[in-house]
Protein backbone atom coordinates (compact mmCIF):
# COMPACT_ATOMS: atom_id res chain seq x y z
CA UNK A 1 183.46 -118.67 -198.62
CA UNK A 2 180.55 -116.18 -198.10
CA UNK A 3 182.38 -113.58 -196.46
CA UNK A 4 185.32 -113.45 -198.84
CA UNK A 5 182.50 -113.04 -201.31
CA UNK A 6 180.84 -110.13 -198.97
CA UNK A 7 184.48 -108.73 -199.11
CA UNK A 8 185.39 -108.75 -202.57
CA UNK A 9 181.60 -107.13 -203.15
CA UNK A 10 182.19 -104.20 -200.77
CA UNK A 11 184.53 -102.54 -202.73
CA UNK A 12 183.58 -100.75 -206.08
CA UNK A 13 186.02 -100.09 -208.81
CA UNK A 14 185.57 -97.24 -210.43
CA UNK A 15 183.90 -97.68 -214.34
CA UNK A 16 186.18 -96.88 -217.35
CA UNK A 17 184.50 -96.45 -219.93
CA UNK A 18 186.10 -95.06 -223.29
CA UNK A 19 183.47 -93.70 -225.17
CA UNK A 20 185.59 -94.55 -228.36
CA UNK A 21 184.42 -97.92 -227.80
CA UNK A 22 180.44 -97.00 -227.60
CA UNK A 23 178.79 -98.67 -230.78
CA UNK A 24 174.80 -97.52 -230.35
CA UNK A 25 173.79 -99.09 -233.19
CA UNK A 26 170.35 -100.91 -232.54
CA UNK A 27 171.81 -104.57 -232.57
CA UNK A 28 174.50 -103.17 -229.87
CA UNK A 29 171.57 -102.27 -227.88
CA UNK A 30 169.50 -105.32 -228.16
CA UNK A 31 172.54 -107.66 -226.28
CA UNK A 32 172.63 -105.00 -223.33
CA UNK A 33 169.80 -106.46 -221.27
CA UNK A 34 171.74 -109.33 -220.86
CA UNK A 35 174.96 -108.08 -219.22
CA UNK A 36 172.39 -106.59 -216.48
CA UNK A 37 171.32 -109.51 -214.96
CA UNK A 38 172.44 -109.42 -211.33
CA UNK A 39 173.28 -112.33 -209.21
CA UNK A 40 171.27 -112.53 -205.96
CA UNK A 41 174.17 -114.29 -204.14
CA UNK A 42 176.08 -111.33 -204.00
CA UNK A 43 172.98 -109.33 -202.66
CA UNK A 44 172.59 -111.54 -199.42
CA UNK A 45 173.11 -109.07 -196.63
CA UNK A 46 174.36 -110.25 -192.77
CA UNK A 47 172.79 -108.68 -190.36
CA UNK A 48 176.66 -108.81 -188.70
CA UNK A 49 177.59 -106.49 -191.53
CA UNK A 50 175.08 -104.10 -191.33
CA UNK A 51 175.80 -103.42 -187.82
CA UNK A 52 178.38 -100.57 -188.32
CA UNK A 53 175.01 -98.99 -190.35
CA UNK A 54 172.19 -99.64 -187.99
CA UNK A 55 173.76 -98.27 -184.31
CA UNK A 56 174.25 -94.87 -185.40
CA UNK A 57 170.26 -94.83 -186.69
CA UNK A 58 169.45 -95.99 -183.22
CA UNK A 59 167.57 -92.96 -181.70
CA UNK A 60 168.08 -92.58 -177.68
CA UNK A 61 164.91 -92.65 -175.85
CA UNK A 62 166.40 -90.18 -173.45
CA UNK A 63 166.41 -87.17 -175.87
CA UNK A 64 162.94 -87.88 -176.99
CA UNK A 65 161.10 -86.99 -173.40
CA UNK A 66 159.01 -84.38 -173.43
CA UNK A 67 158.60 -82.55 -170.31
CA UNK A 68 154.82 -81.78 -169.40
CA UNK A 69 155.22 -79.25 -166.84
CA UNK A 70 155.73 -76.07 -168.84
CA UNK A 71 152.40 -77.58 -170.61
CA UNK A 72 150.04 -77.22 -167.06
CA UNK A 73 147.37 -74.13 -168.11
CA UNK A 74 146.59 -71.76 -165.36
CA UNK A 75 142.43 -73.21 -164.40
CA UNK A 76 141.82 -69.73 -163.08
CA UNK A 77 138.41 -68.36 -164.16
CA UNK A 78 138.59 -65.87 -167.25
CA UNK A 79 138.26 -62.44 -166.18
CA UNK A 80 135.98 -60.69 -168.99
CA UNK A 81 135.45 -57.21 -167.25
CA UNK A 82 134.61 -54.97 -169.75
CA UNK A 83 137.55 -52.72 -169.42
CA UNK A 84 139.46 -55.54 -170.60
CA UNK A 85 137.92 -56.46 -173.53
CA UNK A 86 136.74 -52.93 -174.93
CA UNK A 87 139.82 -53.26 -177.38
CA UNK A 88 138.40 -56.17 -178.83
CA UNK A 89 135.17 -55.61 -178.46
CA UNK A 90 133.95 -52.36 -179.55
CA UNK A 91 135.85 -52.37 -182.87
CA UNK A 92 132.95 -55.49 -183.73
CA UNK A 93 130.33 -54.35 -182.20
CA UNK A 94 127.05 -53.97 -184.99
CA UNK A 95 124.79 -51.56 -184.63
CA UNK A 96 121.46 -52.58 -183.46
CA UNK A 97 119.68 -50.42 -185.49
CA UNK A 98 117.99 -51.83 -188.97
CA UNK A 99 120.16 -51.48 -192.17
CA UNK A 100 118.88 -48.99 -194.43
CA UNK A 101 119.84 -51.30 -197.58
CA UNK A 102 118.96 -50.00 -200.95
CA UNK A 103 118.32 -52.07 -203.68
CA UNK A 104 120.01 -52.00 -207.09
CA UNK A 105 118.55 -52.69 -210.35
CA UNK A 106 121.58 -54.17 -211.78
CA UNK A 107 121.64 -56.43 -208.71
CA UNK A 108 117.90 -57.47 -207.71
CA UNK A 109 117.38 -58.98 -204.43
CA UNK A 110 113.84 -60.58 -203.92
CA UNK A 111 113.31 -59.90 -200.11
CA UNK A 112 110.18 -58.20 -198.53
CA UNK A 113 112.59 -56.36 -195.58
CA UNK A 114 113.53 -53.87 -198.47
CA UNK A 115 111.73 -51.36 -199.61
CA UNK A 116 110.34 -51.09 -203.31
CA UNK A 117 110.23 -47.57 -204.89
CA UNK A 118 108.45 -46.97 -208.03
């Protein structure tokens, strides 16, 4: 008895609805509420039924191995010769001398390191 139930359920007609017939008046709307009640018979679901959906969700493990080889980092020591990294390097390096900073009125600093003029 189920299944012919499960049957008749699985197939959707389509909804005709002629507008013609549409009353919105407020005491049409208040009696709508109750042709939504559903019927939780008709939403029991087999696990048998659902079959055809599950199996081609099931993900094969043999697609999802990853392969660590091309992962392996060289452990040879880092060769920082100075030739090498004068590209980088030099563009960053600071000079060590002091910075000759002048201050601004319109931007006071309070710092003994710069000079005060008069």
């Amino acid at each position: 008895m189920l299944s012919h139930r499960l049957e008749a359920c699985s197939t959707v007609e389509p909804l005709n609805i002629n507008v013609e017939y549409l009353n919105l008046d407020r005491e049409y709307l208040n009696t709508v509420g109750e042709y939504l009640n559903i019927n939780v018979e008709y939403l029991n679901i087999n696990v048998e039924y659902l079959n055809t959906v599950v199996e081609p969700l099931s993900l094969n493990v043999e697609y999802l191995k990853i392969n660590v080889e091309p992962l392996n980092l060289d452990r040879e020591p880092l060769n920082l010769d100075r030739e090498y990294l004068n590209t980088v390097v030099e563009p960053l390096s600071l000079l060590n001398e002091p910075l000759n900073l002048i201050p601004d009125s319109r931007f006071p600093v309070p710092c003994s390191l710069f000079p005060t003029y008069p």
